[in-house]
Protein backbone atom coordinates (compact mmCIF):
# COMPACT_ATOMS: atom_id res chain seq x y z
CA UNK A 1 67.80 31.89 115.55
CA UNK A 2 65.14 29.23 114.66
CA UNK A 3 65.46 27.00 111.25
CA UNK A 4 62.08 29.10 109.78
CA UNK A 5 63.68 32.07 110.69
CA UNK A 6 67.12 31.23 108.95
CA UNK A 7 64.98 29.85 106.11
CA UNK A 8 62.93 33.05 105.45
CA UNK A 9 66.12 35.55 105.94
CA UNK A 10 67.63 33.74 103.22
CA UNK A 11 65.66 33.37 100.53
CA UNK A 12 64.92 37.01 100.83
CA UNK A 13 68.06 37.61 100.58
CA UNK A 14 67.96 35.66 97.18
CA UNK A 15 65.10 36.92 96.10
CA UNK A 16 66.77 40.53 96.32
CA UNK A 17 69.94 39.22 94.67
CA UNK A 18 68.20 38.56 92.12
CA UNK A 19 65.95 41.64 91.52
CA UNK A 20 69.56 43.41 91.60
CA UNK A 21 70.84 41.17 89.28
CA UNK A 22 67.97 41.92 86.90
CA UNK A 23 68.99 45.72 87.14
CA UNK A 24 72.26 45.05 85.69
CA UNK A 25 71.19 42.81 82.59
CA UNK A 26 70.64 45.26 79.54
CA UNK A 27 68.20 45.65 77.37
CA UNK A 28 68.92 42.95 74.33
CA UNK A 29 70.23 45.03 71.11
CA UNK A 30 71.89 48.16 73.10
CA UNK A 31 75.17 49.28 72.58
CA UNK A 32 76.02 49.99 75.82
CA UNK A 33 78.94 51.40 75.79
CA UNK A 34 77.84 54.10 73.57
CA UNK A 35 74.67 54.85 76.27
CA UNK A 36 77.04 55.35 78.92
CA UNK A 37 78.29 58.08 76.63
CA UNK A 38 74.96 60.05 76.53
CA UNK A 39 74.18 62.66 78.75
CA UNK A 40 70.53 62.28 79.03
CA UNK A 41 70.85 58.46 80.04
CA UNK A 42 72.21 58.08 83.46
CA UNK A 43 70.20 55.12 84.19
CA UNK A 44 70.83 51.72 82.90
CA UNK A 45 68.66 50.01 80.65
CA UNK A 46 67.66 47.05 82.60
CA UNK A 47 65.08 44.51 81.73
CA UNK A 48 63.86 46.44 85.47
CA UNK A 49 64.18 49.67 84.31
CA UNK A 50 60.24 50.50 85.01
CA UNK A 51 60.60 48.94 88.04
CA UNK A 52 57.51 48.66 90.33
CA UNK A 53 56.45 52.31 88.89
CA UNK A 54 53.62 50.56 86.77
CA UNK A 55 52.09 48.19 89.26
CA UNK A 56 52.12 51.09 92.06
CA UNK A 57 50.46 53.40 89.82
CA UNK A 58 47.81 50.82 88.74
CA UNK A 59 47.22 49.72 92.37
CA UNK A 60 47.26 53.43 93.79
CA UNK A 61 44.57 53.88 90.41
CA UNK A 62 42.33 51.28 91.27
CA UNK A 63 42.85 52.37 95.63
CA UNK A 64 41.38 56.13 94.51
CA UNK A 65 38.52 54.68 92.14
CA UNK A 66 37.44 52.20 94.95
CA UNK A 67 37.32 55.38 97.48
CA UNK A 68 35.07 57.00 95.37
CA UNK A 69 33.04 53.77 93.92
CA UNK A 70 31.19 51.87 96.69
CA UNK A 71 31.20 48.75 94.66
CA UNK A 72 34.35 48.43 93.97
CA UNK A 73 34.83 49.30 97.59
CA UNK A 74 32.39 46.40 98.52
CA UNK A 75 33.99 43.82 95.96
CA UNK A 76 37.62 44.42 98.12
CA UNK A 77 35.72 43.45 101.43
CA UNK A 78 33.49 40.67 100.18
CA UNK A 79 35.86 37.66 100.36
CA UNK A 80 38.71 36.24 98.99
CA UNK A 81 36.65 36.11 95.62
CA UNK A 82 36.35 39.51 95.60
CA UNK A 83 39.84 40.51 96.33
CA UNK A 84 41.21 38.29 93.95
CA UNK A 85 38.53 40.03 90.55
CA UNK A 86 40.16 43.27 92.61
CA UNK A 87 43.79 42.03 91.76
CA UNK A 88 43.66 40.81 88.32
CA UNK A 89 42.41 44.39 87.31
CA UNK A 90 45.14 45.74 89.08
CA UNK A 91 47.34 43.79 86.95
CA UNK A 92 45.05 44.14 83.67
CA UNK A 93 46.12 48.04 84.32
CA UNK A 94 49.53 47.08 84.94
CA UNK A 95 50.02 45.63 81.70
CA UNK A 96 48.42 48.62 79.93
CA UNK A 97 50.35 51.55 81.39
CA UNK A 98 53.28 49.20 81.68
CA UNK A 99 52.98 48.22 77.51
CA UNK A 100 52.53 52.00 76.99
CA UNK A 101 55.50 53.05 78.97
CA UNK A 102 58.13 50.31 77.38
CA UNK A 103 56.64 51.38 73.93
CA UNK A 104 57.89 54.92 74.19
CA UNK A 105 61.15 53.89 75.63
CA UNK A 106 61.62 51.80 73.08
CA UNK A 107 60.66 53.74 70.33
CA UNK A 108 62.85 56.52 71.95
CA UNK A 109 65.88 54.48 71.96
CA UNK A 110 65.94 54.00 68.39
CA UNK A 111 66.39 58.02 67.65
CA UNK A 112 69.70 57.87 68.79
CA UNK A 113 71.99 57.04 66.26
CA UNK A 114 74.37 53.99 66.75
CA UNK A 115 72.32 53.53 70.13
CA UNK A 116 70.44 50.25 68.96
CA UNK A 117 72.21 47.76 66.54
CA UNK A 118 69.53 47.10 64.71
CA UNK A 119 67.27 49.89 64.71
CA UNK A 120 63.97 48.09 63.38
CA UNK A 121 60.07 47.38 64.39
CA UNK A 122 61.49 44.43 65.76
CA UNK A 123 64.26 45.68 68.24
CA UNK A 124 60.65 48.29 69.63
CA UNK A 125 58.88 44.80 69.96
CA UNK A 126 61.48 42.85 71.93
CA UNK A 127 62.74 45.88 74.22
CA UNK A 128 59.23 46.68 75.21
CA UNK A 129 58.16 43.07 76.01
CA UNK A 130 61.36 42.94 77.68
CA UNK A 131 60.54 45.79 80.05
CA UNK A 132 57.08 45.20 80.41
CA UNK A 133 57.92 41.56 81.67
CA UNK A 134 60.60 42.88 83.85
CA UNK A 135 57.74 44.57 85.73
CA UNK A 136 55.84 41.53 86.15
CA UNK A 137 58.50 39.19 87.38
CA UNK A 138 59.41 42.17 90.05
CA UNK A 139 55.58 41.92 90.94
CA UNK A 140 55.79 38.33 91.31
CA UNK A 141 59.52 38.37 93.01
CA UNK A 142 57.60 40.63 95.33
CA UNK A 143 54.55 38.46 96.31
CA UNK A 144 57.23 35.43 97.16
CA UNK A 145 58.72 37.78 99.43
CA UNK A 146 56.23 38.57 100.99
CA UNK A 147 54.86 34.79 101.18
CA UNK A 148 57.84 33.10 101.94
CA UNK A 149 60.59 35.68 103.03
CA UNK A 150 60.61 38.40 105.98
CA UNK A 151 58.88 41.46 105.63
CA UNK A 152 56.90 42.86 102.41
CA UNK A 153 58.37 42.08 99.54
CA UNK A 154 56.69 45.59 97.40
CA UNK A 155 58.27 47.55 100.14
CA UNK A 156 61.51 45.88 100.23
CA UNK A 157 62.60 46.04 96.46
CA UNK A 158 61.08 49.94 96.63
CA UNK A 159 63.98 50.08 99.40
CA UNK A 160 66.71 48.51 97.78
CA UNK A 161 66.47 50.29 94.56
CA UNK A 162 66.53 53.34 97.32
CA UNK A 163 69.49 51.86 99.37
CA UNK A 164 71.61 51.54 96.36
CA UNK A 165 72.30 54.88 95.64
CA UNK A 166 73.20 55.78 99.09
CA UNK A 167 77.19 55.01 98.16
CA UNK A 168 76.73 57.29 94.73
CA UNK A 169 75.40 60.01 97.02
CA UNK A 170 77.49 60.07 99.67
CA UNK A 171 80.56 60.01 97.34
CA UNK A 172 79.34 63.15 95.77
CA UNK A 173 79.00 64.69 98.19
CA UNK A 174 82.40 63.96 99.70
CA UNK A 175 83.99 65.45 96.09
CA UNK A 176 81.66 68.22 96.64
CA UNK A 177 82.93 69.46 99.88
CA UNK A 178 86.80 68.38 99.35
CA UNK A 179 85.87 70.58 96.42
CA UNK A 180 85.07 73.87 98.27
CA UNK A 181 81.39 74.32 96.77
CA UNK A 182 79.71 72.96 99.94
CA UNK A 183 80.61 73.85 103.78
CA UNK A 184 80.98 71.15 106.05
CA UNK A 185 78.53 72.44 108.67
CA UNK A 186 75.71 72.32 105.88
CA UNK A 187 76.36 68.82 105.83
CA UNK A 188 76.56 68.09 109.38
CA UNK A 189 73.05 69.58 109.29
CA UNK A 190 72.07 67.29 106.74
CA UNK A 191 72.94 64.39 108.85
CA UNK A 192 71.60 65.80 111.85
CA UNK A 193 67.98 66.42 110.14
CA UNK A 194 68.14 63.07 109.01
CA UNK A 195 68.72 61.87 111.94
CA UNK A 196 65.92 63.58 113.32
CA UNK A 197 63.55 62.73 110.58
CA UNK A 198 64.47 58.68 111.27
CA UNK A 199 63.25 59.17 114.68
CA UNK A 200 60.39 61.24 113.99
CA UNK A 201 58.92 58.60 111.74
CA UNK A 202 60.02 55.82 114.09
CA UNK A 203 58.04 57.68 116.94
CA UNK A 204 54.77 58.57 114.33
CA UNK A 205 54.72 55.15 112.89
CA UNK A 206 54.36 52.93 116.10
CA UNK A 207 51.91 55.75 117.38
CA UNK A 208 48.17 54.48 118.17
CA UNK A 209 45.33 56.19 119.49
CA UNK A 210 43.83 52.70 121.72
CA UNK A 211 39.92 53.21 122.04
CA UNK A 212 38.67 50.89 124.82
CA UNK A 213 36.57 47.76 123.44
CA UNK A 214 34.54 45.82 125.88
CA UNK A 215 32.91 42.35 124.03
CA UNK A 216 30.35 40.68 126.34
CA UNK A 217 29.70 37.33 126.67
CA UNK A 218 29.62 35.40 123.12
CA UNK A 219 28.27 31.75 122.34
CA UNK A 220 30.02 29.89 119.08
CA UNK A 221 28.96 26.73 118.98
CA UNK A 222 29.29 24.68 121.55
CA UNK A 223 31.49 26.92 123.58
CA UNK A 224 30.62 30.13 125.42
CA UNK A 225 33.32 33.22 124.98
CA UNK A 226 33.67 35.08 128.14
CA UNK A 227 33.05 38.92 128.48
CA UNK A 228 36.44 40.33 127.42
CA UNK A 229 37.91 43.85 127.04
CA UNK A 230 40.41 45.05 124.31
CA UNK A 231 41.20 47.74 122.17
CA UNK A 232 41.24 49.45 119.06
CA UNK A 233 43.94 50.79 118.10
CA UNK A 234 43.96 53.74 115.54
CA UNK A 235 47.05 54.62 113.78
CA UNK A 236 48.36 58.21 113.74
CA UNK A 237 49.10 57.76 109.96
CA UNK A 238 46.92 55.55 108.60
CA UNK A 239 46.62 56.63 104.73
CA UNK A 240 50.62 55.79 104.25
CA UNK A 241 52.41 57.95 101.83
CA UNK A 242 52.36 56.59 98.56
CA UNK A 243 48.43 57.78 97.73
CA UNK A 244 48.44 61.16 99.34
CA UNK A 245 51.58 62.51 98.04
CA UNK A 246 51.75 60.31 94.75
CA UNK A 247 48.47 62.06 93.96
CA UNK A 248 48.48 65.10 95.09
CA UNK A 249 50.21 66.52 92.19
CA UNK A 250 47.60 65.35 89.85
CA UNK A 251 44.98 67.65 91.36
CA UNK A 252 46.93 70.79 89.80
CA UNK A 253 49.07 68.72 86.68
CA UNK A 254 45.59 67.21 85.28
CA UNK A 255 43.55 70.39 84.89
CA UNK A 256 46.65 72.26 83.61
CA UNK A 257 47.65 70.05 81.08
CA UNK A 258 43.74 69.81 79.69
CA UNK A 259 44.81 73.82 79.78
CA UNK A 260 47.66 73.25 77.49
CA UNK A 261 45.68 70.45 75.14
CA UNK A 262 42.77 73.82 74.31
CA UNK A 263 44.95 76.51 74.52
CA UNK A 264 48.60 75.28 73.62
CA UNK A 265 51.71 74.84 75.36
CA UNK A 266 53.33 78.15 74.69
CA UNK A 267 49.68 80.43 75.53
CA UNK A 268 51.18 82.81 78.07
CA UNK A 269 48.88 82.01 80.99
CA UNK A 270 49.61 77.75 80.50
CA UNK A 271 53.46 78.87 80.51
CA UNK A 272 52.92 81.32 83.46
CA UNK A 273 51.03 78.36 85.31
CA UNK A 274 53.94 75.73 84.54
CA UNK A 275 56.28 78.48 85.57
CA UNK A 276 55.00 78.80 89.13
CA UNK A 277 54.42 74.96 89.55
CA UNK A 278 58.05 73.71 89.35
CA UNK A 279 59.41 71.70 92.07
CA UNK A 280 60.60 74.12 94.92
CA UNK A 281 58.17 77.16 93.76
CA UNK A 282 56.10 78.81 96.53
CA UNK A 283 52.89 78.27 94.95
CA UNK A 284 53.82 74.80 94.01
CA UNK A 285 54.68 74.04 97.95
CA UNK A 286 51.18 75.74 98.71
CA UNK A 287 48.86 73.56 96.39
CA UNK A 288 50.34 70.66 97.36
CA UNK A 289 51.05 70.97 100.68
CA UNK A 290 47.33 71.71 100.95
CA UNK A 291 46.62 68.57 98.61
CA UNK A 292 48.66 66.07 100.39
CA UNK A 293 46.87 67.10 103.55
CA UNK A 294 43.18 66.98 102.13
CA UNK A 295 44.25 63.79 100.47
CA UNK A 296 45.48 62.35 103.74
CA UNK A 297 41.57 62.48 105.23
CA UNK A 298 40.56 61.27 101.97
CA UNK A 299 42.45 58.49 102.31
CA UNK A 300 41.90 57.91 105.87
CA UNK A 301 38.41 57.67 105.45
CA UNK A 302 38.82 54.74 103.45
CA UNK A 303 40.77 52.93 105.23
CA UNK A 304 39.48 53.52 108.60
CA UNK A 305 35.37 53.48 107.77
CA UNK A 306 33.57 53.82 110.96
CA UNK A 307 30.97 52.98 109.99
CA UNK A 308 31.82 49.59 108.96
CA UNK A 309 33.69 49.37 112.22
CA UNK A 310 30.78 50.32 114.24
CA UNK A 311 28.51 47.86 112.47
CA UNK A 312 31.67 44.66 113.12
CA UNK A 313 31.44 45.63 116.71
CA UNK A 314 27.63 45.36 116.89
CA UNK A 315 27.87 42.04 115.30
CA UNK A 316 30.18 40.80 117.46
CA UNK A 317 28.82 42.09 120.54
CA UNK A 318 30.99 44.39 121.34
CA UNK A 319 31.07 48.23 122.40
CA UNK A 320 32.92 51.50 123.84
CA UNK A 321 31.98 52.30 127.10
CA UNK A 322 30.12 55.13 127.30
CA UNK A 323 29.16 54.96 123.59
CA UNK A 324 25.44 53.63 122.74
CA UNK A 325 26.01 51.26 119.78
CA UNK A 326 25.27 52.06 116.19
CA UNK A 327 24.99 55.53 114.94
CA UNK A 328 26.45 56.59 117.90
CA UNK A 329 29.50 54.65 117.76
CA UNK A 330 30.08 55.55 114.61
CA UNK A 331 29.88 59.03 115.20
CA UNK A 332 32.68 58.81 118.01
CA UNK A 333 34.93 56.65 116.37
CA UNK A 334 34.81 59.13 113.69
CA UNK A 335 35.45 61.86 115.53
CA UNK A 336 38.37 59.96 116.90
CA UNK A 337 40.04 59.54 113.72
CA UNK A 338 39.48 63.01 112.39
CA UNK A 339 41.61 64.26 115.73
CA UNK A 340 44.43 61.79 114.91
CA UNK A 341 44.26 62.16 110.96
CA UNK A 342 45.39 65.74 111.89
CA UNK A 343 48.83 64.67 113.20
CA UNK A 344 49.07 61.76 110.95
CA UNK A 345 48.20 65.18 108.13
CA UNK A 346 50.43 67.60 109.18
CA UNK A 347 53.23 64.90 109.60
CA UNK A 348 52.83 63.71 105.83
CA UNK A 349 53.07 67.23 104.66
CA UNK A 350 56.16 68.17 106.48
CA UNK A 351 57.93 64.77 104.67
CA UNK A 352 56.96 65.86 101.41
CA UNK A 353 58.38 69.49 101.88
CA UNK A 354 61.79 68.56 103.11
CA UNK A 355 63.63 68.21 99.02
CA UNK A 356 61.61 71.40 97.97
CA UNK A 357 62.82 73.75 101.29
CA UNK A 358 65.95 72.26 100.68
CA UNK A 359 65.36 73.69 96.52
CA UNK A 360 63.73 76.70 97.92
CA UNK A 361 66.45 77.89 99.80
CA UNK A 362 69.25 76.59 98.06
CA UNK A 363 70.80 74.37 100.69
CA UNK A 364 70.16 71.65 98.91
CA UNK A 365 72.87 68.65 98.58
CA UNK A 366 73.91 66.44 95.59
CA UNK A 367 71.40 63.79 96.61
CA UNK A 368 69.68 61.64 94.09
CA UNK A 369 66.09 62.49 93.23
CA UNK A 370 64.85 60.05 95.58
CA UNK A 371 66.26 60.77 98.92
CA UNK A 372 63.99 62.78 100.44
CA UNK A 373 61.07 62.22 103.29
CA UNK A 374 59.12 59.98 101.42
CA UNK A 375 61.95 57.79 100.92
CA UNK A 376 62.53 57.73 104.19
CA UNK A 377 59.15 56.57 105.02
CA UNK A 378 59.26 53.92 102.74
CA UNK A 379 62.67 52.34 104.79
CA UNK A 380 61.61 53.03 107.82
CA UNK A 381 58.81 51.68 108.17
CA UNK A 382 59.71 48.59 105.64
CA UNK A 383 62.90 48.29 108.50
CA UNK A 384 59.93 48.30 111.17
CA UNK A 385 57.92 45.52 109.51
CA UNK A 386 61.00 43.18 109.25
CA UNK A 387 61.65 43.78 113.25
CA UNK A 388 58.10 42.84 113.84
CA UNK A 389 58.28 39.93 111.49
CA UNK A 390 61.36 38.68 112.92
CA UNK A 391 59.85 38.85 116.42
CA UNK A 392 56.48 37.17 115.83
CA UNK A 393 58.58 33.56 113.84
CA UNK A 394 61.11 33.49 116.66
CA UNK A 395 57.84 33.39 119.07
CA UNK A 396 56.02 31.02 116.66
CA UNK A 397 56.84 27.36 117.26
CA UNK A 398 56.56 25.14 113.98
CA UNK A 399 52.97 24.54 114.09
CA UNK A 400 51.97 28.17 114.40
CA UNK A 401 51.55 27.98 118.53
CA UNK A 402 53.10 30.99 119.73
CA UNK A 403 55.62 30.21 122.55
């Protein structure tokens, strides 16, 4: 193992001490002994108790409004400049929704009686600029990570606050089966779709689509580039998970609580609707399943413009063979990614089923609300990163020559 290597592995392991340190400091002015005692709060009040939830939301926000607003769009791509006016937004954002989030926690808190000592305007003003600077230290614990540690740092703390509650799950469901109320082949089959599902992703993940890339001869400067050949590689799964099935719920949820503002929450037709939509519903699996798909070429198109691509190629003097450049190009390359988008599609939408089959049906286990394939996703491919990282500093001498 190289010194840099060494170096990077542990401060990220520091860094992560300390985000799980952060979880277990309390709120200032909580009994907590007596929240342990409530029902409704099984989660402890950390100065990280909104974790990353704030800055994801803002980010995924800003990701959707610069899909469908071509300046925005143009401001991420024009420079460092431009990325940077791109980020403090993101952050502006952050502090609103996380400010408003803290405040209702806060103000929550103190309706519990013998909860908070001191049960005052100024316990609602501490706890939420507690919380709401939790979330911005996790931002900024993140960004070192990712700058000075091994693999990125927004997708590591996401995985350790997932990783944690592996132990709590897997002891319930031990109790639960020494129990009687679950069979131990149902859990066998847990494992072995798990299993399944790791490998799956592994397989999807490091799956690329290579279009062939010729570049002719190019002068810069003094020097003369030869003619080259390369490729391009286009993911299978390009738009992630996070956007598609983080927003695909808002497609039905918006419109249907605007329902419930004008007609009320108890009008028969707004209660029906709610009804139907619950986690684990048919209908709810439908809309969203067909959401989460749509979203997924959304998404995709974003990410992967041809367009734009087409146009970098011309620039730089390079083509596909066979394809005139231009128009042309773009046309193909697009038609390219709509074949693979399908996959990458129909691969996101299975994930996101897996917890509500498992409701559907009633085979469900005691898992916590965030095991399912989306969680999975997010290790995975967070695992995947750190391998690659790892790889590319122990073939990276100390001046940045590869060996």
């Amino acid at each position: 193992m190289s010194r840099e290597l060494a170096r990077r592995i542990a401060f990220t392991i520091g860094a992560l001490l300390l985000f799980r340190l952060g979880t277990q400091i309390p709120i200032a002015g909580i009994d907590v002994a007596r929240l342990s005692s409530l029902p409704n709060f099984n989660v402890r009040l950390s100065l990280f108790s909104l974790g990353l939830i704030p800055y994801l939301t803002a980010a995924i926000f800003v990701r959707l409004l610069s899909v469908v607003w071509r300046g925005l769009s143009s401001l991420e791509r024009s420079g460092e400049e431009g990325r940077r006016k791109v980020a403090r937004a993101t952050l502006g954002l952050t502090l609103a929704l996380a400010a408003f989030q803290a405040y209702g926690i806060a103000s929550t808190l103190i309706s519990f009686p013998e909860l908070v000592r001191n049960p005052d305007g100024w316990f609602v003003m501490t706890a939420t600029a507690s919380m709401v600077g939790g979330v911005f230290a996790l931002v900024w614990l993140s960004e070192q990570i990712t700058r000075y540690g091994i693999g990125n740092g927004l997708a590591l703390i996401l995985s350790v606050g997932m990783l944690v509650s592996l132990p709590r799950d897997v002891a319930g469901i031990a109790d639960v089966v020494r129990s009687g109320a679950v069979s131990g082949n149902l859990v066998f089959i847990h494992a072995v779709l798990w299993v399944v599902t790791v490998v799956v992703i592994v397989l999807v993940e490091g799956a690329r689509r290579n279009v062939r890339v010729t570049f002719g001869a190019l002068n810069v400067g003094s020097r003369q580039l030869p003619a080259r050949n390369a490729v391009l590689p286009i993911k299978l799964n390009s738009a992630g998970f996070l956007i598609p099935v983080t927003v695909a719920p808002w497609v039905f949820f918006l419109p249907l609580a605007f329902a419930g503002f004008i007609l009320g929450a108890d009008h028969p037709l707004v209660a029906a609707a709610y009804q139907h939509l619950r986690l684990g519903q048919p209908v709810h699996m439908i809309l969203v399943s067909i959401a989460v798909f749509v979203l997924a070429f959304v998404y995709t198109a974003y990410v992967v413009d041809p367009e734009y691509t087409a146009n970098s190629l011309a620039q730089r003097n390079g083509a596909i063979p066979g394809v005139a450049p231009g128009e042309a190009t773009a046309g193909y390359l697009d038609r390219v990614v709509s074949l693979t988008t399908v996959v990458g599609a129909v691969y996101l939408t299975v994930l996101q089923l897996i917890p509500e089959v498992f409701d559907l049906y009633g085979i469900g286990l005691p898992y916590s609300m965030i095991v399912n394939g989306g969680a999975a996703l997010v290790v995975v491919c967070t695992v995947l990163d750190i391998k690659t990282q790892v790889r590319d500093v122990s073939l990276t001498n100390p001046g940045g020559v590869r060996r």
